[in-house]
N, C-alpha and C. Protein backbone atom coordinates (compact mmCIF):
# COMPACT_ATOMS: atom_id res chain seq x y z
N UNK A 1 119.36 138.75 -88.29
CA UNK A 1 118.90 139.52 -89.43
C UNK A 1 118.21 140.78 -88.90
N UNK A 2 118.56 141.57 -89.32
CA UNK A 2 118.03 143.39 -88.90
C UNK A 2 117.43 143.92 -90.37
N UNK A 3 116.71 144.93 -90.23
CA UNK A 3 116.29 145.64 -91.60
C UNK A 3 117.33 146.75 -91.45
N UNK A 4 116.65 147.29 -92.65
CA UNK A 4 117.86 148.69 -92.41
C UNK A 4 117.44 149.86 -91.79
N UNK A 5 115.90 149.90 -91.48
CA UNK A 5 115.31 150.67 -91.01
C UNK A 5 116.01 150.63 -89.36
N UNK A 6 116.25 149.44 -89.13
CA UNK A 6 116.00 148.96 -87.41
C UNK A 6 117.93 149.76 -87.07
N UNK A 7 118.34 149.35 -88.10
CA UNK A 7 119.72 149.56 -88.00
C UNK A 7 119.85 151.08 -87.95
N UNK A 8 119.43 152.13 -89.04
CA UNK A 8 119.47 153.47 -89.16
C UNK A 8 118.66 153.78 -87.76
N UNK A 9 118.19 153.07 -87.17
CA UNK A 9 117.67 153.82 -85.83
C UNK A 9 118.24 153.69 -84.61
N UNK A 10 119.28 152.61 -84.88
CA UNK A 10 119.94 152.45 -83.39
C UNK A 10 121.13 153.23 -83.59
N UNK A 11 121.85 154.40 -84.59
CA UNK A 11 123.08 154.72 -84.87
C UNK A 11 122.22 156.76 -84.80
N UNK A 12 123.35 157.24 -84.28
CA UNK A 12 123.37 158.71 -83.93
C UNK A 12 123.68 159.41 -85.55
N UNK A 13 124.43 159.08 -86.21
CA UNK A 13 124.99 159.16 -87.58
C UNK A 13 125.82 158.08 -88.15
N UNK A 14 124.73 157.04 -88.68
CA UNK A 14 124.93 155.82 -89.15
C UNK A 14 126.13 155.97 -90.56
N UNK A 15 127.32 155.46 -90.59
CA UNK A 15 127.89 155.14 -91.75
C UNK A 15 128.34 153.80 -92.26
N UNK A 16 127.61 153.01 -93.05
CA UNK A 16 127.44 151.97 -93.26
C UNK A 16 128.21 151.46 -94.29
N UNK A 17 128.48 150.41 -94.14
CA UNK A 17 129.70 149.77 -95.06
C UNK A 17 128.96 148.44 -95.44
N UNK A 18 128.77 147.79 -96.67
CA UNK A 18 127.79 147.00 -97.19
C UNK A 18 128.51 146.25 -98.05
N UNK A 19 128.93 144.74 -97.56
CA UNK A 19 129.56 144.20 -98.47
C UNK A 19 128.65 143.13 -99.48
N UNK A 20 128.75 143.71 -100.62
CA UNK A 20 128.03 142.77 -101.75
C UNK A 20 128.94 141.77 -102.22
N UNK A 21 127.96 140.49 -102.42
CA UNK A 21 128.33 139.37 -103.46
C UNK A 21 128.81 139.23 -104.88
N UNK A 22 127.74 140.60 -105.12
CA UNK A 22 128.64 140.82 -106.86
C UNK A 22 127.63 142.49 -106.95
N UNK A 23 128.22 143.03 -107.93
CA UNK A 23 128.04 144.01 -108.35
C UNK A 23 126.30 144.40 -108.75
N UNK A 24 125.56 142.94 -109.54
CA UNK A 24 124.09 142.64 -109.44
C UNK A 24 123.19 142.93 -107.84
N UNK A 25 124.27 143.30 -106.79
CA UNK A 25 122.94 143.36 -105.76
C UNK A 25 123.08 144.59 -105.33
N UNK A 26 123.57 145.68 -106.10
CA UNK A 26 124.05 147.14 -105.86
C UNK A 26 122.50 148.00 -106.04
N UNK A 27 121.88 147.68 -107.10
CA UNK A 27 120.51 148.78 -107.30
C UNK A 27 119.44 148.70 -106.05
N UNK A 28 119.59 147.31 -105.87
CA UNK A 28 118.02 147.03 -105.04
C UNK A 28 118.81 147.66 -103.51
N UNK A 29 120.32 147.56 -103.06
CA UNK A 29 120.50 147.97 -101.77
C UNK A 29 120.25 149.82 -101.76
N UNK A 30 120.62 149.65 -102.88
CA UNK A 30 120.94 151.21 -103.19
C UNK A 30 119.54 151.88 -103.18
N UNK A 31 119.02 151.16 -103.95
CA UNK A 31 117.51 151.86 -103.80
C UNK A 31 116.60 151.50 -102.82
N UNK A 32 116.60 150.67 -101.96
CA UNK A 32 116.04 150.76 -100.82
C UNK A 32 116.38 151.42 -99.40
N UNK A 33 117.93 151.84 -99.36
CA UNK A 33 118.06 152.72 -98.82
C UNK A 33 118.02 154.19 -99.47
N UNK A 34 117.85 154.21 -100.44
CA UNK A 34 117.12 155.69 -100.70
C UNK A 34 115.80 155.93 -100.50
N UNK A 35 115.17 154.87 -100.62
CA UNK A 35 113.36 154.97 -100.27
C UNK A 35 113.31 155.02 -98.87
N UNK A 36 114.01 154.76 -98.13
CA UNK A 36 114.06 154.89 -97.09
C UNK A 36 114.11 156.14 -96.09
N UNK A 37 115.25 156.50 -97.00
CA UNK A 37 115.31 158.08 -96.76
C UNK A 37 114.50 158.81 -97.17
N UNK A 38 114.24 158.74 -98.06
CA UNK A 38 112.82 159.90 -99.19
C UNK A 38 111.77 159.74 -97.88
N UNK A 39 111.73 158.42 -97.58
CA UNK A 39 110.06 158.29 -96.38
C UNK A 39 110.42 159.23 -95.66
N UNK A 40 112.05 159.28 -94.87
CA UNK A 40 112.48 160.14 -94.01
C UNK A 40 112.71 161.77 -94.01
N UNK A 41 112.27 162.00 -95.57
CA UNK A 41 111.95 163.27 -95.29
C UNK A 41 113.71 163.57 -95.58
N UNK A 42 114.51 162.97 -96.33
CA UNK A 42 116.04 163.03 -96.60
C UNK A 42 116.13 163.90 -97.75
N UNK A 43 117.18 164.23 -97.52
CA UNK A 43 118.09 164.72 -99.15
C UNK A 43 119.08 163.71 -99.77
N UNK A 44 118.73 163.31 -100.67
CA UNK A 44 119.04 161.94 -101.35
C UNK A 44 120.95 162.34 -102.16
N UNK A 45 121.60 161.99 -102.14
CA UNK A 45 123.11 161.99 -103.06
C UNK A 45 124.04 160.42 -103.05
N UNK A 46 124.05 160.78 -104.45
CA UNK A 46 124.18 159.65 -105.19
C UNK A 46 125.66 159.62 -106.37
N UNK A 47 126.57 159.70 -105.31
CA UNK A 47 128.10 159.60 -105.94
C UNK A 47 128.63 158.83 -106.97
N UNK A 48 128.68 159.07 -108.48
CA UNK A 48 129.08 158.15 -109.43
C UNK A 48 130.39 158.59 -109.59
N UNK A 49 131.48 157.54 -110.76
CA UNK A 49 132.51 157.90 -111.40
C UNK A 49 132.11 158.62 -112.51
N UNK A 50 133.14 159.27 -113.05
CA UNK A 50 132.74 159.93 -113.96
C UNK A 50 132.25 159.34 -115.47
N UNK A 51 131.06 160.28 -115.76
CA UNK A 51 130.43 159.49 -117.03
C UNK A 51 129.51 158.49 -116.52
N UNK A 52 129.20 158.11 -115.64
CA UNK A 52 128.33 156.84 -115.08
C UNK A 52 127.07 157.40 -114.56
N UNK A 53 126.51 158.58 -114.18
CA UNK A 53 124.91 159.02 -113.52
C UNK A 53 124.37 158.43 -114.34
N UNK A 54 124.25 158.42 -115.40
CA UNK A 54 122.75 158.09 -116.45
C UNK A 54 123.00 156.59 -116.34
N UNK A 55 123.65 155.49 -116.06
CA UNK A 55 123.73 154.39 -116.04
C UNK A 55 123.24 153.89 -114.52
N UNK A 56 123.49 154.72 -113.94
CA UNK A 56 123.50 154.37 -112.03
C UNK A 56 121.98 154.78 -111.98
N UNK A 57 121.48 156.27 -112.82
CA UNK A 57 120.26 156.58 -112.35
C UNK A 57 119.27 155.67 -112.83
N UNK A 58 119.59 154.67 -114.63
CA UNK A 58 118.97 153.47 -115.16
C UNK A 58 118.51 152.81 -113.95
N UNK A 59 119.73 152.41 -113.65
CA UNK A 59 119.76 150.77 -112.32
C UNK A 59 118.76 151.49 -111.75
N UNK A 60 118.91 152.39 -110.68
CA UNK A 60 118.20 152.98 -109.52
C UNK A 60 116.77 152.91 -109.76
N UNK A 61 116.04 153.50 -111.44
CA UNK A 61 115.03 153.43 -111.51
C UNK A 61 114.55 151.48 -112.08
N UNK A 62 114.84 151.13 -112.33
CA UNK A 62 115.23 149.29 -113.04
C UNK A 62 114.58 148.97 -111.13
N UNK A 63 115.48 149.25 -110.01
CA UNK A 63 114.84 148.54 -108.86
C UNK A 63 113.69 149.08 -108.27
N UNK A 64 113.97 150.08 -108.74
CA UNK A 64 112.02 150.72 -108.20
C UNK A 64 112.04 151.81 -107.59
N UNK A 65 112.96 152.76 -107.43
CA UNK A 65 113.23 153.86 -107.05
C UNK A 65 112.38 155.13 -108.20
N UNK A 66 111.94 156.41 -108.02
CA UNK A 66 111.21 156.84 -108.83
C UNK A 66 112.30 158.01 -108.60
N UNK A 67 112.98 158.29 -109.54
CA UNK A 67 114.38 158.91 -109.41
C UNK A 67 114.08 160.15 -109.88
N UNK A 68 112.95 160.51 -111.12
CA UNK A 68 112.88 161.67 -111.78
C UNK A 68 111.78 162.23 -111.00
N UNK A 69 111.13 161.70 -110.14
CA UNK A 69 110.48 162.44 -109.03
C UNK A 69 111.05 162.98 -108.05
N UNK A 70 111.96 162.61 -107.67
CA UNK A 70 113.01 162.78 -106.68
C UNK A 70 113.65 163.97 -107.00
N UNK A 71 114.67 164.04 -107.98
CA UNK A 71 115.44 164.68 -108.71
C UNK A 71 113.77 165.88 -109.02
N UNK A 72 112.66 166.33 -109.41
CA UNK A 72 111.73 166.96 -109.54
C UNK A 72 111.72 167.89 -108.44
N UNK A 73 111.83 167.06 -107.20
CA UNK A 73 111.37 167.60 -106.25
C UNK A 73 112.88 168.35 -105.53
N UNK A 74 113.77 168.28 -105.92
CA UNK A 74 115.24 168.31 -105.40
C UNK A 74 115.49 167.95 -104.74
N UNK A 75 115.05 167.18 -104.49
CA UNK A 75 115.22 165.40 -103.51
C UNK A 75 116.39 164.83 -103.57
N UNK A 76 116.98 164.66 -104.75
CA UNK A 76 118.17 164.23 -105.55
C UNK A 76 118.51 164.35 -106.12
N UNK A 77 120.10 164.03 -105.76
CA UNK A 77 121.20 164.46 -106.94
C UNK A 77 122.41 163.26 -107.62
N UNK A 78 123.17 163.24 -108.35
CA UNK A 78 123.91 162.79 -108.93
C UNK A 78 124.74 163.53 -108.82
N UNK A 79 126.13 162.85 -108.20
CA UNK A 79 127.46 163.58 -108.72
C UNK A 79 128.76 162.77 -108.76
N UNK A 80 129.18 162.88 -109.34
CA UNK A 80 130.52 162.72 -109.78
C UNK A 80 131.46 162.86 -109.17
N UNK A 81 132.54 161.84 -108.55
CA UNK A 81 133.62 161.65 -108.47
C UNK A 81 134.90 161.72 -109.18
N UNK A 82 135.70 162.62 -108.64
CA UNK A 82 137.11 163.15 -109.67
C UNK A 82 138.00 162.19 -108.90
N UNK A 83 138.56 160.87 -109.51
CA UNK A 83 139.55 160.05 -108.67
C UNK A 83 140.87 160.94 -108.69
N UNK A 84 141.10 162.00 -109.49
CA UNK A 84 142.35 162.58 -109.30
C UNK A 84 142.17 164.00 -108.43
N UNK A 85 141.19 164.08 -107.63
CA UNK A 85 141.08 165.19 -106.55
C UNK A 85 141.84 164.36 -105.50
N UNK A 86 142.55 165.02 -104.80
CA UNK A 86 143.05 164.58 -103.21
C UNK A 86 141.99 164.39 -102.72
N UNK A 87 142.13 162.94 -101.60
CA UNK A 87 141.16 162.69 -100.91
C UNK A 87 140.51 164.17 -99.57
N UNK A 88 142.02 165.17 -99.08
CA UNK A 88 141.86 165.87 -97.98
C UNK A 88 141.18 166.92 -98.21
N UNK A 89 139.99 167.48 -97.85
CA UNK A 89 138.79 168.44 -97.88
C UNK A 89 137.75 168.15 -98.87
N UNK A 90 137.82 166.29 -99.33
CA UNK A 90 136.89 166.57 -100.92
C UNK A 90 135.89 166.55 -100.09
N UNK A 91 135.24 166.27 -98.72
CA UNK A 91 134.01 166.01 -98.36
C UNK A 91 133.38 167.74 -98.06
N UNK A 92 134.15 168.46 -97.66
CA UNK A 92 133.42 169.70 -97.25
C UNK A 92 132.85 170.17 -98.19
N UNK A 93 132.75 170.29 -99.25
CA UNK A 93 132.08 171.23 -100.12
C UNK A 93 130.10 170.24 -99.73
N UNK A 94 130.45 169.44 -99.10
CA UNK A 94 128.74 168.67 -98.72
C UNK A 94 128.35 169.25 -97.52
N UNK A 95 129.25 170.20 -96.59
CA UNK A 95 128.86 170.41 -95.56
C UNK A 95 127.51 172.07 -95.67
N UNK A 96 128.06 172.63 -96.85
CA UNK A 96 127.05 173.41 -97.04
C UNK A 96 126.18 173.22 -97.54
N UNK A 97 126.12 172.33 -98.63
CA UNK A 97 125.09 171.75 -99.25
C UNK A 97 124.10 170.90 -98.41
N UNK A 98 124.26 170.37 -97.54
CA UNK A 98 123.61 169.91 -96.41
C UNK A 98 123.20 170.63 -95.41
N UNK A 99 123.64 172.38 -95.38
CA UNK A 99 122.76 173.11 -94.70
C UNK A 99 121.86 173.60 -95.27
N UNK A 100 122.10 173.71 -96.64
CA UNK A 100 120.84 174.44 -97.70
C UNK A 100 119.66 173.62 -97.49
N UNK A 101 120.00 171.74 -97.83
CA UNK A 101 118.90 171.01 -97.48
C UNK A 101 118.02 171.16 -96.46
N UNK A 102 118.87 171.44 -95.10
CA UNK A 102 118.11 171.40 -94.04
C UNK A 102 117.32 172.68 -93.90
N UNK A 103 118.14 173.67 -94.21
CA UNK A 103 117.62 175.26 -94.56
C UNK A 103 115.78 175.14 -95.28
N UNK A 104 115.81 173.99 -96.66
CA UNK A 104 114.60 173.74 -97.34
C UNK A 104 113.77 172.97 -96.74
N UNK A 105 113.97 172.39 -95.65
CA UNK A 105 113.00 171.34 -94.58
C UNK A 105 113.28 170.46 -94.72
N UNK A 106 114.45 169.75 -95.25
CA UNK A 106 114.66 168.12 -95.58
C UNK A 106 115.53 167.79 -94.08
N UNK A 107 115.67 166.62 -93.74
CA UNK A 107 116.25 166.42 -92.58
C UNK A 107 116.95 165.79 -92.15
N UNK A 108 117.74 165.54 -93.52
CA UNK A 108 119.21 165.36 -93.47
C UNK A 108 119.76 164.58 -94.62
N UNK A 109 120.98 163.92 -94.97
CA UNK A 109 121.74 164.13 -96.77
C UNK A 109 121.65 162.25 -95.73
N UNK A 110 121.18 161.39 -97.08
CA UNK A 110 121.14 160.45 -97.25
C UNK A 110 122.41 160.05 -98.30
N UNK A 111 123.56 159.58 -98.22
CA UNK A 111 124.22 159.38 -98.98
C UNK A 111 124.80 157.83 -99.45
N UNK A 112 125.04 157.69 -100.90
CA UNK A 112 125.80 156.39 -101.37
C UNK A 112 126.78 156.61 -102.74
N UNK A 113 127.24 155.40 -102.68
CA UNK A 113 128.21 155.66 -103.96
C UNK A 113 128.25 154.22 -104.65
N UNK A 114 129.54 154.36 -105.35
CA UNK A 114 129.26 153.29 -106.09
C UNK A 114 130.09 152.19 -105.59
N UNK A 115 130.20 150.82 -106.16
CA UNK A 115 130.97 149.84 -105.21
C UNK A 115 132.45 149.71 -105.02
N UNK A 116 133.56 150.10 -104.59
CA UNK A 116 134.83 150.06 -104.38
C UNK A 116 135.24 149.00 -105.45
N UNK A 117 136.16 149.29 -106.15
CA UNK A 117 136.66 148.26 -107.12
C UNK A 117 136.29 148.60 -108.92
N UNK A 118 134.94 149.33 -108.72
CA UNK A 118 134.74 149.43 -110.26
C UNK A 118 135.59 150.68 -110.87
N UNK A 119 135.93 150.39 -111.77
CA UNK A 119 136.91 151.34 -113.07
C UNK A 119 138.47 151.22 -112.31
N UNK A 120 138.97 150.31 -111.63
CA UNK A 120 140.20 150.84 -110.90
C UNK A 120 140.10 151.89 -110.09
N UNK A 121 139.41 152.51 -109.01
CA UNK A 121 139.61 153.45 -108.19
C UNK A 121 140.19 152.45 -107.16
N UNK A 122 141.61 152.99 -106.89
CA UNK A 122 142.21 152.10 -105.59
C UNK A 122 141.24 152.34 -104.20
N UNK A 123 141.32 150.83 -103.35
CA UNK A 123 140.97 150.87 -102.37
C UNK A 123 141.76 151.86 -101.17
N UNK A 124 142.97 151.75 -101.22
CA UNK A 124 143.41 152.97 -100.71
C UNK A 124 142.93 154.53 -100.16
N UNK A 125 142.65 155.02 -101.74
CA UNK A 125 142.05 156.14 -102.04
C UNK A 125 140.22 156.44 -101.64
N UNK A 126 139.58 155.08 -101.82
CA UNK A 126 138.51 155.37 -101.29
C UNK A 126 138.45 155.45 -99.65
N UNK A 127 139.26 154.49 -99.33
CA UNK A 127 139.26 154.64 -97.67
C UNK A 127 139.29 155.90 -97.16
N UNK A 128 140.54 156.56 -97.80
CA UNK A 128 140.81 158.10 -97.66
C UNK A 128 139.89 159.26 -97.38
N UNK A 129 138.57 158.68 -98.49
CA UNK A 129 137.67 159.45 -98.48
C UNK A 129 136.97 159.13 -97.67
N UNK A 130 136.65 158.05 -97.62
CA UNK A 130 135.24 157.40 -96.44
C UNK A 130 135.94 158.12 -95.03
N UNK A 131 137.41 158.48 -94.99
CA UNK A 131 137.56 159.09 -93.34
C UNK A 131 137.10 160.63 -93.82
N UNK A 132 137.89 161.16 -94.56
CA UNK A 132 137.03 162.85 -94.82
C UNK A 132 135.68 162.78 -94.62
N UNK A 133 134.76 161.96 -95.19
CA UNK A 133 133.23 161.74 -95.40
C UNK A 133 132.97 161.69 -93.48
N UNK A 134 133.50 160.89 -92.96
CA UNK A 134 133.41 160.71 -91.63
C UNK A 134 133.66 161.54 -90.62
N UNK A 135 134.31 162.50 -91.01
CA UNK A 135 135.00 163.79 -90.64
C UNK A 135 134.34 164.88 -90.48
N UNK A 136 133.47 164.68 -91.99
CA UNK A 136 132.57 166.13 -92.51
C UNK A 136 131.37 165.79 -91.68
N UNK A 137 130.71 164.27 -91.54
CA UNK A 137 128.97 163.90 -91.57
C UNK A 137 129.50 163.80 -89.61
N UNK A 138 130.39 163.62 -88.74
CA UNK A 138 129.94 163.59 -87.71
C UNK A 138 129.39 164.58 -86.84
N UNK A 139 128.32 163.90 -85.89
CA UNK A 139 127.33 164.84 -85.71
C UNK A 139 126.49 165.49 -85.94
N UNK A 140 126.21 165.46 -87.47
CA UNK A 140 125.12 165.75 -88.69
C UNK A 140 124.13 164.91 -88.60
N UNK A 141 122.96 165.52 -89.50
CA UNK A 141 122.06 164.76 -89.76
C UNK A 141 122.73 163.70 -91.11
N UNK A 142 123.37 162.77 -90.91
CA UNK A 142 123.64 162.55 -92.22
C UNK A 142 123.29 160.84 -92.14
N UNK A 143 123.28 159.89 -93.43
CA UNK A 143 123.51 158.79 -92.80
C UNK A 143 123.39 158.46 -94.40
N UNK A 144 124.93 157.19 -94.22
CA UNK A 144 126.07 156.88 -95.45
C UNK A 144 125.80 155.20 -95.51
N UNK A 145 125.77 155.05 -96.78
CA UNK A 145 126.01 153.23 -96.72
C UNK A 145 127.22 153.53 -98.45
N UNK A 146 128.13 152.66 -97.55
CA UNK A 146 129.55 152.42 -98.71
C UNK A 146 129.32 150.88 -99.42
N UNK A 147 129.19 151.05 -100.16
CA UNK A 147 129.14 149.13 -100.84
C UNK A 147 130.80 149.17 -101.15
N UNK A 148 130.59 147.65 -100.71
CA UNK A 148 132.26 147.12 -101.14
C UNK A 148 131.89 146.00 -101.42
N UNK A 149 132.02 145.45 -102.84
CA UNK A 149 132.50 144.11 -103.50
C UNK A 149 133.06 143.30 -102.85
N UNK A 150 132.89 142.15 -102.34
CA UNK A 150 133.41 140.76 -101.72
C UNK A 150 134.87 140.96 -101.96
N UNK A 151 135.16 140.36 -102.90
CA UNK A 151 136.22 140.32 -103.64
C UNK A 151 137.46 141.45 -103.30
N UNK A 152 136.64 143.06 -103.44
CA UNK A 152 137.43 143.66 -103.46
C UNK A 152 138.44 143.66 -101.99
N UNK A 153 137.80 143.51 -100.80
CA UNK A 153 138.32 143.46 -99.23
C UNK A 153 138.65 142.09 -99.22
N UNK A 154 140.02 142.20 -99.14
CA UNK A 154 140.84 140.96 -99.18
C UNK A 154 141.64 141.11 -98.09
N UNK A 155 141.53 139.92 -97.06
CA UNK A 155 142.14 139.93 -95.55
C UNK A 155 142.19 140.55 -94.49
N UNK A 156 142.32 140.61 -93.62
CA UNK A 156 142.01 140.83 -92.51
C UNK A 156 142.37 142.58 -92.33
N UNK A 157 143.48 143.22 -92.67
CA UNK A 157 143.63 143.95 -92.82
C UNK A 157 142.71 145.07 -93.51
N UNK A 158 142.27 144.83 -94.90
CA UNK A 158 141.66 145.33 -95.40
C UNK A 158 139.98 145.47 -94.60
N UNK A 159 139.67 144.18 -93.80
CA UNK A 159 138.25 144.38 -93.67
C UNK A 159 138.13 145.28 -91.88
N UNK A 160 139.89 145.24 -91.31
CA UNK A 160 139.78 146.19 -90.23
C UNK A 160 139.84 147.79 -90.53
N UNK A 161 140.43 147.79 -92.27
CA UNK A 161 140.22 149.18 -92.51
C UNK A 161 138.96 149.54 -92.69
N UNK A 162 137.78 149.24 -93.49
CA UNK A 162 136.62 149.01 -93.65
C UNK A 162 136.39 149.45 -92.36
N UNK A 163 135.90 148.30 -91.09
CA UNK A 163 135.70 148.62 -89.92
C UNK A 163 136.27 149.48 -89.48
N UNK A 164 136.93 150.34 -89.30
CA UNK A 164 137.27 151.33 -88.55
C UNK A 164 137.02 152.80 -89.26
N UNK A 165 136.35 152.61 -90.14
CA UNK A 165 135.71 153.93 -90.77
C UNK A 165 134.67 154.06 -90.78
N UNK A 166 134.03 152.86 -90.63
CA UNK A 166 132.40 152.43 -90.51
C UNK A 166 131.20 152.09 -89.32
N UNK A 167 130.39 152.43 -88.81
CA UNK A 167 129.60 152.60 -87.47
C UNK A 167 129.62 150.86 -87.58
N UNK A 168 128.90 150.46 -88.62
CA UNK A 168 128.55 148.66 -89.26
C UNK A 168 129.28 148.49 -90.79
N UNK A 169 129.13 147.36 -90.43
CA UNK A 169 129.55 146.48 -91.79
C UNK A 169 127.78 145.68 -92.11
N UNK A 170 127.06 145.84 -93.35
CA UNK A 170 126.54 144.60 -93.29
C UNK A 170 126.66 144.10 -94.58
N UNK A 171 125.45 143.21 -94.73
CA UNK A 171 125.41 141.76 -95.63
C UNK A 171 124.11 142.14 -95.88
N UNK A 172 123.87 142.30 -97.60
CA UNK A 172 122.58 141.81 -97.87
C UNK A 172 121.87 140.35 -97.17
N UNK A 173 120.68 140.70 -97.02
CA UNK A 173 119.92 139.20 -96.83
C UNK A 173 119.15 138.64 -98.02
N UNK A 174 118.26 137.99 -97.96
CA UNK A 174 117.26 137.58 -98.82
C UNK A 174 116.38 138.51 -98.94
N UNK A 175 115.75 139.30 -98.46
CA UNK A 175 114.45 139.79 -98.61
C UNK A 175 115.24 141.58 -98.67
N UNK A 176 114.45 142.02 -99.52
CA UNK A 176 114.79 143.31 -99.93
C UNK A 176 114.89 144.39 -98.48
N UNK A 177 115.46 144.97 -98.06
CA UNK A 177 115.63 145.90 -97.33
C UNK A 177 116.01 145.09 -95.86
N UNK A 178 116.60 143.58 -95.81
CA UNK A 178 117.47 143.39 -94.92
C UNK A 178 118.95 143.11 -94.70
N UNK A 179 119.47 142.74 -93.34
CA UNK A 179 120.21 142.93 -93.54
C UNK A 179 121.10 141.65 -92.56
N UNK A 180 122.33 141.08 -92.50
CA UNK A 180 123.18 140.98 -91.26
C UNK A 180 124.16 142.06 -91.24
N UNK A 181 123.94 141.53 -89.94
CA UNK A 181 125.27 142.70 -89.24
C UNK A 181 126.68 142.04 -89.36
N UNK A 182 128.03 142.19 -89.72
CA UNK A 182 129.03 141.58 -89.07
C UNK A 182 129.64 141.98 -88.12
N UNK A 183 130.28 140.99 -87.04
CA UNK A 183 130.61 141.52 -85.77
C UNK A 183 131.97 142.24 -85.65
N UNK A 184 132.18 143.14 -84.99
CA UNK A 184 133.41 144.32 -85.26
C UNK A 184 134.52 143.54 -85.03
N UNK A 185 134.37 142.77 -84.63
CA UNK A 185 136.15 141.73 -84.27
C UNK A 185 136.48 141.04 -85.59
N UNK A 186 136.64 141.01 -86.43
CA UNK A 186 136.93 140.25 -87.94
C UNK A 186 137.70 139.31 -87.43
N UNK A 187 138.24 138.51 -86.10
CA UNK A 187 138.80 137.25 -85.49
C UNK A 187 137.51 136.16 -85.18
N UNK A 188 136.31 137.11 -84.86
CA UNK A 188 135.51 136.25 -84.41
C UNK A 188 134.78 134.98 -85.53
């Protein structure tokens, strides 16, 4: 068992892949790695489908995140995902926006989204992106956690695609802000 703190410190530009049990353990991961970042002095972004911020920003504040302080301070943002944009260049338009942050003293784009599987966005298509995302944030100050639904990563295949876009895979634990690791061999 690792926290997430211990984990974001052993990775150069951590992109994290977080597989949940059900869709119920999405706010508290979500919002404890944003508090996390806020401590860190981050620029917070917070990727919904479309029509969904005011429901995601509910949850976010529901686990204890203080979101309209955040968002006050331009701490954070909400944005929206177009599933009918091509996955190829959607990440760059963050690469400037992440110099403005750093430009304002923040020290670097804390990013998440929502869990693979909800509204029909093919797994396919998100993978697509998580490599652009990986593309744009290496070597940045950046650091990404992807939630993926149990359910949705089905076989071996699917959880080596996962892994191979991702620094870690983990597992909620019991206690708020930990974590397991899974080991990169999906044989083991």
């Amino acid at each position: 068992m690792t926290s997430l703190a211990e984990h974001v410190e052993g990775e150069a530009c951590p992109h994290l892949a977080v597989f949940l049990r059900t869709a119920d353990e999405l706010p508290r991961v979500v919002a404890d790695f944003y508090a996390l970042g806020a401590r860190r002095g981050g620029w917070l972004a917070h990727r919904t489908l479309p029509g969904r911020g005011d429901r995601e920003r509910a949850l976010l504040i529901g686990a204890g995140l203080d979101v309209a302080a955040l968002e006050a301070e331009d701490r954070m943002v909400f944005v929206d995902l177009d599933p009918d944009t091509p996955p190829e260049g959607s990440a760059d338009p963050w690469r400037e926006a992440l110099d403005a942050a750093l430009a304002r003293g923040l020290t670097g784009l804390w990013y998440a989204r929502f869990p693979v599987g909800e509204a029909g966005v093919p797994f396919e298509y998100i993978l697509a992106i998580e490599r652009e995302w990986h593309r744009m944030s290496r070597n940045r100050p950046v650091v990404t956690i992807c939630p993926f639904l149990v359910g949705d990563v089905e076989g071996e295949e699917a959880l080596a695609g996962v892994q191979a876009t991702h620094t870690a895979v983990l597992v909620p634990g019991d206690a708020p802000g930990e974590f397991d690791v899974l080991p990169r061999d999906p044989g083991r």
